[in-house]
C-alpha atoms as a PDB file:
ATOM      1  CA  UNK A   1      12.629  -4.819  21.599  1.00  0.00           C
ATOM      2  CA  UNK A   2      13.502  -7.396  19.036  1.00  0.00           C
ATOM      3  CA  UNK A   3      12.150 -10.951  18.971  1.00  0.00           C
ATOM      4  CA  UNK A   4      14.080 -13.518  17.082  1.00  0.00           C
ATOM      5  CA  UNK A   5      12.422 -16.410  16.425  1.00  0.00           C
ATOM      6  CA  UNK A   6      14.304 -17.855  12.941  1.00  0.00           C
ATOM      7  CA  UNK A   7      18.221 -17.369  11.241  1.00  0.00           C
ATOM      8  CA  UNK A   8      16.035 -15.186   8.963  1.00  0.00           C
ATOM      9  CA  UNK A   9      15.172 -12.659  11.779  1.00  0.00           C
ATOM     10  CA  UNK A  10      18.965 -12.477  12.446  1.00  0.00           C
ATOM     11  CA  UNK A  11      19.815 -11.714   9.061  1.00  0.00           C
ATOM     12  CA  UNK A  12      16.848  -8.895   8.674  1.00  0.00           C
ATOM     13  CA  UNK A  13      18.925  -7.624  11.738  1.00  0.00           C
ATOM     14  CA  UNK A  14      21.653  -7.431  10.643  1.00  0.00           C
ATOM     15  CA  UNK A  15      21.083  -5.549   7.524  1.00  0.00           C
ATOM     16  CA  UNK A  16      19.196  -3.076   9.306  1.00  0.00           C
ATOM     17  CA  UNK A  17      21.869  -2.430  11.325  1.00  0.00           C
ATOM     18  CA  UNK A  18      19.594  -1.470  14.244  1.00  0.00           C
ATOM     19  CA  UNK A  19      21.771  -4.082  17.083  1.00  0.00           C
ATOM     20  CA  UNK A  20      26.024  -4.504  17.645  1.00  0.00           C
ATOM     21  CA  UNK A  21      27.290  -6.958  15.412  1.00  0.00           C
ATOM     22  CA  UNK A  22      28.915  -8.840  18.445  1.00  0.00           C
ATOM     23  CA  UNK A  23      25.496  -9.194  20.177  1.00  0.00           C
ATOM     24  CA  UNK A  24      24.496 -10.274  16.739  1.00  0.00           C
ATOM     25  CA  UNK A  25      26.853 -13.219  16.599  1.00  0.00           C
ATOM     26  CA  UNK A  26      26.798 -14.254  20.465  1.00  0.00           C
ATOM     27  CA  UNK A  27      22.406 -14.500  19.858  1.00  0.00           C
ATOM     28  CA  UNK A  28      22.955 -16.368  16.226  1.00  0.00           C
ATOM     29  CA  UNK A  29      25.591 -19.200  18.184  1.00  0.00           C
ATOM     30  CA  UNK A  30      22.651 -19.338  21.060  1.00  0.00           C
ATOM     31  CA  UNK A  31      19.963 -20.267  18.586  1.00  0.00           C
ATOM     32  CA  UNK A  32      22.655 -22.663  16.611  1.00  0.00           C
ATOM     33  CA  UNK A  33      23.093 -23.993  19.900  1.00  0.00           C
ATOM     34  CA  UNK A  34      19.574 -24.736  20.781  1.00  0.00           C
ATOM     35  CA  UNK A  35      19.067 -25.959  17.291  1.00  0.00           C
ATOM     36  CA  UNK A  36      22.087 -28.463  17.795  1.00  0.00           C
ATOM     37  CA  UNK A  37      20.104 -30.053  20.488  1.00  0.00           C
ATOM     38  CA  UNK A  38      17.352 -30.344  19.216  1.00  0.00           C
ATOM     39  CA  UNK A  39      16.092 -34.388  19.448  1.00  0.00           C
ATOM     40  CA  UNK A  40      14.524 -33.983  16.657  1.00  0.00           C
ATOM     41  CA  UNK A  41      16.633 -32.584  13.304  1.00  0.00           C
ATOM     42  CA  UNK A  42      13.986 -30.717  11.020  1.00  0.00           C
ATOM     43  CA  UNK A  43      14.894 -31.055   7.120  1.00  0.00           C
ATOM     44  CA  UNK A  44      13.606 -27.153   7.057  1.00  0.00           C
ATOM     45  CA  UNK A  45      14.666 -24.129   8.657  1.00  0.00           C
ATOM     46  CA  UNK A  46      14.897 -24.348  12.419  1.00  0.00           C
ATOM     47  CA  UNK A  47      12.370 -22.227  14.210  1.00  0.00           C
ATOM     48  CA  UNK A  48      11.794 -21.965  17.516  1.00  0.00           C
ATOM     49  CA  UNK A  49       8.196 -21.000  17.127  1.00  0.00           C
ATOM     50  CA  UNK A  50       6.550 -23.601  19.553  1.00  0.00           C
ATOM     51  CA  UNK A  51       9.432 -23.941  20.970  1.00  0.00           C
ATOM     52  CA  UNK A  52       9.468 -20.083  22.751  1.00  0.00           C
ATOM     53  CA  UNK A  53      11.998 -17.282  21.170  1.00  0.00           C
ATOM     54  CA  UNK A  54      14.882 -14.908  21.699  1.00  0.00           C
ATOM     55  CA  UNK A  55      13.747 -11.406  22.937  1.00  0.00           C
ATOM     56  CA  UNK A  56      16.578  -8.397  22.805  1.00  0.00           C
ATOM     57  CA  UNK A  57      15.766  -5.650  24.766  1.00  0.00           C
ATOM     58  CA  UNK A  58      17.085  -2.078  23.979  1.00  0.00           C
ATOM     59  CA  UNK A  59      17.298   0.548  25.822  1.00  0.00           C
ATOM     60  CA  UNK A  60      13.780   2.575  26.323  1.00  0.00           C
ATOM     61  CA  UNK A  61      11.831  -0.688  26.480  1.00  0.00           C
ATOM     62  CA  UNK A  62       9.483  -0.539  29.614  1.00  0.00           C
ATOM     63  CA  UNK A  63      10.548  -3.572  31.294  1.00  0.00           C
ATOM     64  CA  UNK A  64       7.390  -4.088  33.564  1.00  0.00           C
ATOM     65  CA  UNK A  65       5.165  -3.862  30.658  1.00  0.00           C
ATOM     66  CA  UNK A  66       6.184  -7.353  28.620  1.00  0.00           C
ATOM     67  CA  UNK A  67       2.473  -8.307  28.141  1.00  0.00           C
ATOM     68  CA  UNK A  68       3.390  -8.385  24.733  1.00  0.00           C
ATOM     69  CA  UNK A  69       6.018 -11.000  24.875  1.00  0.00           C
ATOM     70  CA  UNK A  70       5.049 -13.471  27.594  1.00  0.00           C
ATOM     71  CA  UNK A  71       2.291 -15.192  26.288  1.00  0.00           C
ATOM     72  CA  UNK A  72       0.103 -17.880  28.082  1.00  0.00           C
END
């Protein structure tokens, strides 16, 4: 499971070479995208702590067990 949260975490990604590169670029033009609408344009680097973040799920993730991702 990978959370991406910043353009940072993409980039730590993709040198790691742990996801596809296409699933790579589709997830980095979904966060541009939800920067893009953003009301509010930040001078600094868009994060969407606060705001909720990108999980990837691979495969041997327990799906029913995502205590650790939804958060209250």
């Amino acid at each position: 499971m990978r959370i991406i949260k910043t353009q940072q975490d993409l980039v730590v990604l993709r040198l790691a070479v742990t996801l596809p590169v296409e699933l790579l670029l589709q997830v980095e033009e979904y966060l541009l995208q939800l920067r893009d609408e953003q009301k509010e344009k930040e001078a600094t680097e868009f994060r969407l702590v606060g705001r909720g973040y990108i999980v990837v799920l691979e495969a041997g993730d327990n799906i029913r067990d995502l205590g650790n991702v939804v958060r209250p």
